[in-house]
Structure formats: structure tokens, C-alpha cells
N, C-alpha and C. Protein backbone atom coordinates (compact mmCIF):
# COMPACT_ATOMS: atom_id res chain seq x y z
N UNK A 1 0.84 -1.18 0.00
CA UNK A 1 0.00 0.00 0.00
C UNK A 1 0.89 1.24 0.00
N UNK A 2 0.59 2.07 -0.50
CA UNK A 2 1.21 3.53 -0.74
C UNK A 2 0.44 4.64 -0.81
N UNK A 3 0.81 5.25 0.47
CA UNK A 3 0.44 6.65 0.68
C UNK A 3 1.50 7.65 0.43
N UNK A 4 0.21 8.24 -0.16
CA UNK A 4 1.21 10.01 -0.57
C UNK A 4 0.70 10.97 0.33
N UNK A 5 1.62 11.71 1.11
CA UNK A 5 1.21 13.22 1.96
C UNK A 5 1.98 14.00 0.67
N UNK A 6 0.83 15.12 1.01
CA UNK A 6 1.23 16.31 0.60
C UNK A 6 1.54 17.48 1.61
N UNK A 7 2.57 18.05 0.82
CA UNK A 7 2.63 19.00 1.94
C UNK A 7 2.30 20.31 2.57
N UNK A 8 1.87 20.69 3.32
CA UNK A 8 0.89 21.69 3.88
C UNK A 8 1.69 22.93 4.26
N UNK A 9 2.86 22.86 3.77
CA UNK A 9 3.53 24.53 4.35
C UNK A 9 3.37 25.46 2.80
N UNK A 10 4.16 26.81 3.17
CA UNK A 10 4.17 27.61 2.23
C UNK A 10 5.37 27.07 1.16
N UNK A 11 4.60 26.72 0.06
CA UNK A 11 5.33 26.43 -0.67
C UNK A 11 6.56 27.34 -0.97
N UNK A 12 7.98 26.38 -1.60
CA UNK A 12 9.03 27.30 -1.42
C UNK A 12 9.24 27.76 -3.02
N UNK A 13 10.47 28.08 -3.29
CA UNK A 13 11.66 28.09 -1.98
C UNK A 13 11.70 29.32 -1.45
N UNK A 14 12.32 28.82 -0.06
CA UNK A 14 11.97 30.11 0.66
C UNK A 14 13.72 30.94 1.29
N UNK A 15 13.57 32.01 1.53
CA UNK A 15 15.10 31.92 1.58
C UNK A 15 15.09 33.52 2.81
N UNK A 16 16.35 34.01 2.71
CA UNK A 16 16.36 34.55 4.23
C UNK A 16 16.88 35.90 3.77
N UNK A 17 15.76 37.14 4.57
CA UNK A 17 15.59 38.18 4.02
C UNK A 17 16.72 38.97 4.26
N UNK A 18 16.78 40.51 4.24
CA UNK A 18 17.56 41.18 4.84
C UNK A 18 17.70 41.27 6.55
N UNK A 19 16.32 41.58 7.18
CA UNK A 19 16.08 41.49 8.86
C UNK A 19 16.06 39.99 9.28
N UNK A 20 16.61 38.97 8.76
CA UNK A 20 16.42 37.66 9.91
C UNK A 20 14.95 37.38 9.91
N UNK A 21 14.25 37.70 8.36
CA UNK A 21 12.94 36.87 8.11
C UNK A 21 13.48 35.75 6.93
N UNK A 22 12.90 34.57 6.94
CA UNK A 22 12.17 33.53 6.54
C UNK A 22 10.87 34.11 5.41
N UNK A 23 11.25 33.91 4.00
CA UNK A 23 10.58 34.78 2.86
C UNK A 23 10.54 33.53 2.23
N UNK A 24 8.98 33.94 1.41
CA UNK A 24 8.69 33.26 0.25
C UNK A 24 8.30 33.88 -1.02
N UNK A 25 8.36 33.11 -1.91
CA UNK A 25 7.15 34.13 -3.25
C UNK A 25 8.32 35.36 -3.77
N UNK A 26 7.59 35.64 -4.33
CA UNK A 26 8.06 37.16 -5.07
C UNK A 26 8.83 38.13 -4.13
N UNK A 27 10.16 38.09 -4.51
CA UNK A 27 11.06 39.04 -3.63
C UNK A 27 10.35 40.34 -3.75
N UNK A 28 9.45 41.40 -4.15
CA UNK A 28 8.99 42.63 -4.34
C UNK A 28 7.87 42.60 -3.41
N UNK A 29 7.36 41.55 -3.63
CA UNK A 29 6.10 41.43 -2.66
C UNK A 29 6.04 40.00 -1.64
N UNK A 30 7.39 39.49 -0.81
CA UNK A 30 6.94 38.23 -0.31
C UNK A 30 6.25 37.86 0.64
N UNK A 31 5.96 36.47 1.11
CA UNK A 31 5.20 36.34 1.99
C UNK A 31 6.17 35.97 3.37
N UNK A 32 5.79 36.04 4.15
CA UNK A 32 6.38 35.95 5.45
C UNK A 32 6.28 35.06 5.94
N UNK A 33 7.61 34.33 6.59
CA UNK A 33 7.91 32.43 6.72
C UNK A 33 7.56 32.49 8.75
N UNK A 34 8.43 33.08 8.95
CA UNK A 34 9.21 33.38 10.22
C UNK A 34 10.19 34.44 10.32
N UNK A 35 10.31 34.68 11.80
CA UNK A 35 10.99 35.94 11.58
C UNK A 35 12.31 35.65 12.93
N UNK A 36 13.46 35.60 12.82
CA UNK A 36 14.46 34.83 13.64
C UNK A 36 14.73 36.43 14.67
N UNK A 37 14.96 35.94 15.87
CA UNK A 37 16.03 36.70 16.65
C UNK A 37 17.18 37.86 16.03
N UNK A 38 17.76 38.63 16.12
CA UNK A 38 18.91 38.96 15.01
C UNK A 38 20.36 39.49 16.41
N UNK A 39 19.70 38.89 17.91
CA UNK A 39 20.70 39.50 18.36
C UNK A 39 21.60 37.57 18.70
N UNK A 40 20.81 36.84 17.75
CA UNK A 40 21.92 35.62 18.63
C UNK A 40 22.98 35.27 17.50
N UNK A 41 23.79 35.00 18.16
CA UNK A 41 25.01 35.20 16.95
C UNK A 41 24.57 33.49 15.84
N UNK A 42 23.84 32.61 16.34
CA UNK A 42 23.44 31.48 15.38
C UNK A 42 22.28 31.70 14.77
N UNK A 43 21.54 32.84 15.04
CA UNK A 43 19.87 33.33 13.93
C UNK A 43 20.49 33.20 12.47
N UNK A 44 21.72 33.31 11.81
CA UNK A 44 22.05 33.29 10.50
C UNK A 44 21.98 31.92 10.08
N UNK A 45 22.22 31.34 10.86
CA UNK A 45 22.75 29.62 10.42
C UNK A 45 21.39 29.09 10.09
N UNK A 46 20.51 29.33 11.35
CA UNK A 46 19.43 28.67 12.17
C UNK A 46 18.47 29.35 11.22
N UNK A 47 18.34 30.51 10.52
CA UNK A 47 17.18 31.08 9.21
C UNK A 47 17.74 29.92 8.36
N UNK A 48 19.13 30.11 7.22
CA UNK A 48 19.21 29.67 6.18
C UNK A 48 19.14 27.86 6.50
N UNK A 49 19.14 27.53 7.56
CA UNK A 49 18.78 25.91 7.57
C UNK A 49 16.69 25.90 7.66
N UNK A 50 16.29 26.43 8.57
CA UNK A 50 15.15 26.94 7.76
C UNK A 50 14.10 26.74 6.47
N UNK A 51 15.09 28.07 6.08
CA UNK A 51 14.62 28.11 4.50
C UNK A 51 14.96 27.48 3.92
N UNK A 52 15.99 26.14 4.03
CA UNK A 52 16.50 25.50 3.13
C UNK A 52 15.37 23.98 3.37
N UNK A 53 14.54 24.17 4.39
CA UNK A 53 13.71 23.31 4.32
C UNK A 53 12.17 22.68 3.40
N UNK A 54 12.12 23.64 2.25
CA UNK A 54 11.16 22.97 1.21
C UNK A 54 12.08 22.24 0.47
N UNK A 55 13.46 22.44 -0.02
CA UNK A 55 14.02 22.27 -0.72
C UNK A 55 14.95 20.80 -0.37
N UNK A 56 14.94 20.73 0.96
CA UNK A 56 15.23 19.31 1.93
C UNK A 56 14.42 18.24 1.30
N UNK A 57 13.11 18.77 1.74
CA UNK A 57 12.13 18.06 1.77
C UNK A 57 11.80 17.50 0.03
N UNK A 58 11.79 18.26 -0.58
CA UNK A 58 11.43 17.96 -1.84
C UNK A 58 12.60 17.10 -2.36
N UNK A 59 14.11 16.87 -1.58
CA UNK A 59 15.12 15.82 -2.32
C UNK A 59 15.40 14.96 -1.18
N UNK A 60 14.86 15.09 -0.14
CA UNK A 60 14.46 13.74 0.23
C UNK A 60 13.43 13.01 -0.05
N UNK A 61 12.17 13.64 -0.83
CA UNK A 61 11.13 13.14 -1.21
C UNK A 61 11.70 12.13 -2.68
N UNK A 62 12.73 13.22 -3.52
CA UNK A 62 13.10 12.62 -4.73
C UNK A 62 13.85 11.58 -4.81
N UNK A 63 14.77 11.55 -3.31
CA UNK A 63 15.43 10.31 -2.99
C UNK A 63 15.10 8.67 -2.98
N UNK A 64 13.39 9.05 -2.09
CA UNK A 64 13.06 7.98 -2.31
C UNK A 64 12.06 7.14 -2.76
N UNK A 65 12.04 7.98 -4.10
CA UNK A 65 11.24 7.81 -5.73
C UNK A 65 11.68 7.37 -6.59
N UNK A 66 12.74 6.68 -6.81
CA UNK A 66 13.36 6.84 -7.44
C UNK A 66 13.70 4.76 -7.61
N UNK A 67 13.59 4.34 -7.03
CA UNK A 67 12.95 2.97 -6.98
C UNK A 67 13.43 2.13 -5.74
N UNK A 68 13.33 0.66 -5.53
CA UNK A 68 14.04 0.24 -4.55
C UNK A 68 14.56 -1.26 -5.28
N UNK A 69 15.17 -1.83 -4.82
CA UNK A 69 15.89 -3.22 -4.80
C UNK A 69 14.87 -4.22 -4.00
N UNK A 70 14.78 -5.76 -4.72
CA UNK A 70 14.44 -6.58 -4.09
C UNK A 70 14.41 -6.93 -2.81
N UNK A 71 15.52 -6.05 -2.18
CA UNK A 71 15.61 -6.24 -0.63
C UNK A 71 15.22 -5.03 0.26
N UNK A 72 14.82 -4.79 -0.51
CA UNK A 72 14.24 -3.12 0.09
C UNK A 72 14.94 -1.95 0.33
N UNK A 73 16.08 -2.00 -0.19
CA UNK A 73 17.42 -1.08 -0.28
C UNK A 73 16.47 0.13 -1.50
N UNK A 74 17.10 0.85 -0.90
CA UNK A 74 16.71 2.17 -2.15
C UNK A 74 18.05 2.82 -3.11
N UNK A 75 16.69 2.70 -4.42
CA UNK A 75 17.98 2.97 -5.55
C UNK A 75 18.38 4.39 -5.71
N UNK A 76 18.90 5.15 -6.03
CA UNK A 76 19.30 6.40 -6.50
C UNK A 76 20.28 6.37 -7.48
N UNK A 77 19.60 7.67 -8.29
CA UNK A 77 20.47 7.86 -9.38
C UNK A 77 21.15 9.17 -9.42
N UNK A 78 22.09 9.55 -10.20
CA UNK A 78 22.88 10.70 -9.73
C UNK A 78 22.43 12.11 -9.76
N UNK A 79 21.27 12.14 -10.31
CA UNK A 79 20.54 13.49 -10.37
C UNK A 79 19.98 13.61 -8.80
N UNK A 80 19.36 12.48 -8.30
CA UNK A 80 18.90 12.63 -7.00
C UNK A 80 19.62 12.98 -5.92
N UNK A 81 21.16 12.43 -5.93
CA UNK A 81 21.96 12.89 -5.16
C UNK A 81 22.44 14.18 -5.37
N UNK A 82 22.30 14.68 -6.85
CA UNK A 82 22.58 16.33 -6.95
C UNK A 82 21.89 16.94 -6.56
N UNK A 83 20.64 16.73 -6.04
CA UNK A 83 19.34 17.37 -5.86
C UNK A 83 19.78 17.64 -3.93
N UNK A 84 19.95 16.26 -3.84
CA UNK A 84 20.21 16.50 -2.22
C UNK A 84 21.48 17.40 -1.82
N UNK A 85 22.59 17.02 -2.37
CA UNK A 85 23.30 18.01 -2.47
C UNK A 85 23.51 19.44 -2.52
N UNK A 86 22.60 19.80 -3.23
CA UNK A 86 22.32 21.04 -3.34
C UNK A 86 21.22 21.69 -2.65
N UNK A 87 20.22 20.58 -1.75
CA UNK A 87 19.24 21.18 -0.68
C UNK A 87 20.54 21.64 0.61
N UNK A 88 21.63 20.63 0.86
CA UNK A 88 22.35 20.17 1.87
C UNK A 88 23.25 21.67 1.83
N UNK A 89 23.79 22.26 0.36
CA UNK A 89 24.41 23.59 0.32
C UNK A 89 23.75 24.81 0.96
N UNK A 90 22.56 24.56 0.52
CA UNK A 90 21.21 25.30 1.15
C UNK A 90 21.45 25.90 2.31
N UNK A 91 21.24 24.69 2.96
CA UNK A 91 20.93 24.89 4.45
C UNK A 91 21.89 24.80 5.22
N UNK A 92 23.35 24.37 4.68
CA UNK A 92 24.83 25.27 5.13
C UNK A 92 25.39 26.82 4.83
N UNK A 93 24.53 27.34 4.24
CA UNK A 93 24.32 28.89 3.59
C UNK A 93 25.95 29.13 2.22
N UNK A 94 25.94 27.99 2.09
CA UNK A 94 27.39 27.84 0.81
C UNK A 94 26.66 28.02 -0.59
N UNK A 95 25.61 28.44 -0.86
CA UNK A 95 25.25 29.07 -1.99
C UNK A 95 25.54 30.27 -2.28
């Protein structure tokens, strides 16, 4: 049996404003994620891991779509691991 959730947040990607907000949508007009602390010296880390969370989610979702093995091992192919990779840059703020 296979269930699919969908997911119920603000769709992304969402990324981290000038004041230590959590932004989505249209940089001119965005919508508002969360809004971090700006006097703790980890609010920078702790936004862009955050916002790097639709983008988590959507390559761990792709991770494990991607098929499985007779033994229940999961397959991946190298686009999927670029995908995660590049959620994982994300949310180390190395973009």
C-alpha cells in the first residue's frame, strides 16, 4: 500500500531576508515564513537551515522515488543525489 502526503507549508523556496525573516514568493512582494532573533550570533545559520527546508524536503522526497531493490534497499540515481546536495548547500548557507 502507498500513501502520498502532501505537503501543507508555504510552498518554497523560501530563503532569508535582509532582517532575519524567513521569505517566500516574489522578492517585491513576499510572503512571510518566520521571523528569527537577530541579536543571537546562530539566527544566521538557524534562518538559512530553515529556509532551506522545502528544498530538503522535496530531495528527500526525490530520494526515495526513485525505486528500490528486491531487498528493500533504495535505488538512487545521480541526479537525485545532486538534488540533495544542493538542498544540503542550502541549508549550510554555501550558496
Amino acid at each position: 500500500m502507498e500513501t502520498t502526503v502532501r505537503a501543507q507549508h508555504t510552498p518554497g523556496p523560501w530563503y532569508v531576508g535582509d532582517v532575519m525573516e524567513i521569505l517566500a514568493g516574489d522578492p517585491a512582494q513576499p510572503d512571510l515564513v518566520a521571523e528569527m532573533p537577530d541579536d543571537d550570533p546562530q539566527s544566521l545559520a538557524d534562518a538559512r537551515l530553515i529556509a532551506a527546508a522545502p528544498a530538503l524536503l522535496a530531495a528527500l522526497g526525490g530520494l526515495t522515488q526513485i525505486g528500490t531493490t528486491p531487498d528493500g534497499g533504495i535505488i538512487v540515481g545521480p541526479q537525485g543525489w545532486q538534488i540533495a546536495r544542493a538542498a544540503i548547500r542550502q541549508a549550510r548557507g554555501d550558496d
